[in-house]
N, C-alpha and C. Protein backbone atom coordinates (compact mmCIF):
# COMPACT_ATOMS: atom_id res chain seq x y z
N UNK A 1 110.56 167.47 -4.97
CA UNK A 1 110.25 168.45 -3.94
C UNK A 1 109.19 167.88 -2.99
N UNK A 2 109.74 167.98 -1.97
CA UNK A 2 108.29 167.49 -0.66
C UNK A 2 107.74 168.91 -0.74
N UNK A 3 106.07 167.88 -0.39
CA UNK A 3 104.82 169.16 0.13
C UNK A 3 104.76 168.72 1.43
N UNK A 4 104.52 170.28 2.16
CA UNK A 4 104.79 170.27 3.62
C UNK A 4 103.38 170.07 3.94
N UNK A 5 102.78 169.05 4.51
CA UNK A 5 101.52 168.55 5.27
C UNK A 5 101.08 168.99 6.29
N UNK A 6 101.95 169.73 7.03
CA UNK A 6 102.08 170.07 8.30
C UNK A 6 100.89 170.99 8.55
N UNK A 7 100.32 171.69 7.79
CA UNK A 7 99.50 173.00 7.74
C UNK A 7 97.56 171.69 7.53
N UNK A 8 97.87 170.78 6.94
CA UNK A 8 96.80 170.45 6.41
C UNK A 8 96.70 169.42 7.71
N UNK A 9 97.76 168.68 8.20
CA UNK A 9 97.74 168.06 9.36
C UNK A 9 97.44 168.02 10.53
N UNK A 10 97.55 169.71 11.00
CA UNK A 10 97.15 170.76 12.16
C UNK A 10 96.23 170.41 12.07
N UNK A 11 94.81 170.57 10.38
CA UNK A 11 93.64 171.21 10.45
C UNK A 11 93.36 169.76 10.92
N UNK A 12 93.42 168.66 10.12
CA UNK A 12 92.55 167.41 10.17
C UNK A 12 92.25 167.20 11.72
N UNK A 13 93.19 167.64 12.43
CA UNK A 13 93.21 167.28 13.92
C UNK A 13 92.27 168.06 15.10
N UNK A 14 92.55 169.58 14.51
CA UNK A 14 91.31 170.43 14.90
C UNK A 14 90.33 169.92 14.02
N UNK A 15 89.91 169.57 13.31
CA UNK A 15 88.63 169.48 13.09
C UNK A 15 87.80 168.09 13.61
N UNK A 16 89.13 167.32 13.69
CA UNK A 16 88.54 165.95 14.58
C UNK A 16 88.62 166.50 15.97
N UNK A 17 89.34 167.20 16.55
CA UNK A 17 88.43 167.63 18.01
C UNK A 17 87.37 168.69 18.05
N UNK A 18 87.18 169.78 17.11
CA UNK A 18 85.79 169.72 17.03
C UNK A 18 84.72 169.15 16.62
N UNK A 19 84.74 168.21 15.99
CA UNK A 19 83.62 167.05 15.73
C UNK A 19 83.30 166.18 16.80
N UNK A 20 84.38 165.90 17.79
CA UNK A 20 84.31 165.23 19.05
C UNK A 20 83.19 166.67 20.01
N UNK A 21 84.40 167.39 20.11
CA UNK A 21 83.25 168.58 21.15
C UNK A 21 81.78 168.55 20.54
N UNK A 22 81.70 168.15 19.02
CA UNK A 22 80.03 168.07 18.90
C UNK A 22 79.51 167.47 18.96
N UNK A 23 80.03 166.19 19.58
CA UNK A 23 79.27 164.91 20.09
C UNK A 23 79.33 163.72 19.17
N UNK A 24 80.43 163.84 18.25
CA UNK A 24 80.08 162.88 17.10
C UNK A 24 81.77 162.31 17.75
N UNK A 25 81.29 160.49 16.75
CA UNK A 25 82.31 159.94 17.04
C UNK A 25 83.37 159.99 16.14
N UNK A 26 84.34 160.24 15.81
CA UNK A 26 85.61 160.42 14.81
C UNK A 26 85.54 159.32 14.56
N UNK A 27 85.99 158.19 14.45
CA UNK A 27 86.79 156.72 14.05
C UNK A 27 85.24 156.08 13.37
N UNK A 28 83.91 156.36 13.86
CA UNK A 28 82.91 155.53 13.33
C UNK A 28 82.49 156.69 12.79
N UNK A 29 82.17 158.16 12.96
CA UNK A 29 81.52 159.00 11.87
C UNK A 29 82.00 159.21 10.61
N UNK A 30 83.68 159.78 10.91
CA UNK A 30 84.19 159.66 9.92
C UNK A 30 85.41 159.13 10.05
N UNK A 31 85.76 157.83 8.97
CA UNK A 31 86.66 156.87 9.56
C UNK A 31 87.99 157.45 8.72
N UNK A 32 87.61 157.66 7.50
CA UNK A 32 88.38 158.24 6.55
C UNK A 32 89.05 159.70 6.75
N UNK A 33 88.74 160.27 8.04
CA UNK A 33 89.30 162.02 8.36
C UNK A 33 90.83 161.45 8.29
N UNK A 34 91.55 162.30 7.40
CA UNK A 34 93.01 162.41 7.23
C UNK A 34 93.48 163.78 6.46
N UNK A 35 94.62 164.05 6.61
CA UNK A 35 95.47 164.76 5.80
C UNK A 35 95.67 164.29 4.10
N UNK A 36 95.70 164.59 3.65
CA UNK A 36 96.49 163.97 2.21
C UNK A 36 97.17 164.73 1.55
N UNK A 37 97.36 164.10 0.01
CA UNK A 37 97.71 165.27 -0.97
C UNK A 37 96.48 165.09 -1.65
N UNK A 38 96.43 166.27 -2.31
CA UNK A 38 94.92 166.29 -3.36
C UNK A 38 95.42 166.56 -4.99
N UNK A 39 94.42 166.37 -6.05
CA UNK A 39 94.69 166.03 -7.36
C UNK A 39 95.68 166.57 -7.71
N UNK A 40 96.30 168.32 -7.44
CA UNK A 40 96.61 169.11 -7.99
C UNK A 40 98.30 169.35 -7.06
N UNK A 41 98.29 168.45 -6.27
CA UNK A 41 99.53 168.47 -5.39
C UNK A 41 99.90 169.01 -4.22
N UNK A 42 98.41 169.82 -3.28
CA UNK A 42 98.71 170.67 -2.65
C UNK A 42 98.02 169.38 -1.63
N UNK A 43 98.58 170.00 -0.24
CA UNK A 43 98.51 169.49 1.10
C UNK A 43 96.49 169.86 1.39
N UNK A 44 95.59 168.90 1.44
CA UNK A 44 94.31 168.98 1.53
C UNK A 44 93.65 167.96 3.00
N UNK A 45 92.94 168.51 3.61
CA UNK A 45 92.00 167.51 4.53
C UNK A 45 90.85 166.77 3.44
N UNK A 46 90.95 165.32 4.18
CA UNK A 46 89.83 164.69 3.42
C UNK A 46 89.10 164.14 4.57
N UNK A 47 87.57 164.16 4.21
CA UNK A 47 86.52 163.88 5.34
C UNK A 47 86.10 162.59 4.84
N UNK A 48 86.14 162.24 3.66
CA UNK A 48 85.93 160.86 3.41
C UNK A 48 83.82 160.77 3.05
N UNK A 49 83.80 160.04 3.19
CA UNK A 49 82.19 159.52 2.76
C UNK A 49 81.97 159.34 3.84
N UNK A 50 80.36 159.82 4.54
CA UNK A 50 79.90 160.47 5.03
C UNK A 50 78.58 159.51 5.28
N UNK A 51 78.00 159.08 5.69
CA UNK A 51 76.72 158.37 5.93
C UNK A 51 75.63 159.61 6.06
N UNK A 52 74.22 159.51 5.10
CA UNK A 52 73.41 160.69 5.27
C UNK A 52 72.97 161.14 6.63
N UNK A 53 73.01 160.41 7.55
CA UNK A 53 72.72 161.03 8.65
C UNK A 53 73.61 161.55 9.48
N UNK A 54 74.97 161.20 9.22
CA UNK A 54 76.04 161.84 10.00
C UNK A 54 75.90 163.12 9.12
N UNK A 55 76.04 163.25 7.44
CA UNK A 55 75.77 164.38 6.77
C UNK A 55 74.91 165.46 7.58
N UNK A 56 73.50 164.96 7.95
CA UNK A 56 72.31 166.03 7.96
C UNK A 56 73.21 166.20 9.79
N UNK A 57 73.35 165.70 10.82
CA UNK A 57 73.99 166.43 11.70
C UNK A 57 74.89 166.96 11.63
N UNK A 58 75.49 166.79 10.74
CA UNK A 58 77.06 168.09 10.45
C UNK A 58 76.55 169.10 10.02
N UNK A 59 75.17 168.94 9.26
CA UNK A 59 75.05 170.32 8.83
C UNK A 59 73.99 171.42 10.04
N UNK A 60 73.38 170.79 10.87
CA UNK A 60 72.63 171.03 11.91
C UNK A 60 73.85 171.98 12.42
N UNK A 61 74.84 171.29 12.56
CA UNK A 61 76.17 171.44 13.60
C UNK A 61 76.59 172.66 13.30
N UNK A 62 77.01 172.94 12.01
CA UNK A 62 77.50 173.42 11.34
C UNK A 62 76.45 175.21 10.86
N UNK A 63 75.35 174.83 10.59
CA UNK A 63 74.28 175.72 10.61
C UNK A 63 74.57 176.37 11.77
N UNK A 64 74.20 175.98 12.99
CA UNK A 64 73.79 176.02 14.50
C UNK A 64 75.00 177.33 14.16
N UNK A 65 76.37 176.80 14.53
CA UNK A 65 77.75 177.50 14.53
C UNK A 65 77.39 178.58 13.64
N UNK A 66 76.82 178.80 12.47
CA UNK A 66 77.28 180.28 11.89
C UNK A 66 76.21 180.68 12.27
N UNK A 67 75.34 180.67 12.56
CA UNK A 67 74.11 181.92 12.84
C UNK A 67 73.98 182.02 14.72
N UNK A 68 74.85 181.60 14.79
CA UNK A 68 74.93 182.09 16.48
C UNK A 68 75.60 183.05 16.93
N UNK A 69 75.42 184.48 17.15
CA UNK A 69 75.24 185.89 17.73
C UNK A 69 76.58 186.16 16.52
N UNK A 70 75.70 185.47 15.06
CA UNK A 70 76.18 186.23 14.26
C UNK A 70 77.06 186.30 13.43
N UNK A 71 77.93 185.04 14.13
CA UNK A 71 79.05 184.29 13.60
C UNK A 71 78.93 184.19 12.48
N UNK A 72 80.61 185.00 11.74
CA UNK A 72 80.26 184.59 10.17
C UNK A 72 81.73 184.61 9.90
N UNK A 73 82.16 183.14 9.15
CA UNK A 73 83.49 183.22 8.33
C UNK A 73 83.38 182.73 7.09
N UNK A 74 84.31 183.52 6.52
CA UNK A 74 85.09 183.68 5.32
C UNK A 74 86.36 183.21 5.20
């Protein structure tokens, strides 16, 4: 049986153009951003390893985004 990627493929791509809109470089921040399969067989994004300082601005980034006028997801 194929697993359909397509759903996990969308995301990897939005999330590499929002990492671009946040000023970071895709190919040198994170070189490893892809689609895959994950342990358990299901269609997963992988961000790959992370250098601590690209870490602490993702989370700046990322912070910034949910507490702005309130923003909150689930």
């Amino acid at each position: 049986m194929a697993i359909d990627r397509t759903e996990a493929r969308n995301a990897a791509d939005r999330v590499a153009l929002a990492l671009e809109d946040a000023g970071f470089d895709v190919g040198e921040d994170f070189p490893t951003l892809q689609d895959t399969i994950g342990l358990h067989g299901v269609a997963v994004v992988h961000l790959g390893d992370v250098r601590p300082e690209i870490a602490d601005r993702l989370a700046d980034v990322v912070s910034l985004g949910a507490t702005r006028e309130g923003t909150k997801y689930s």
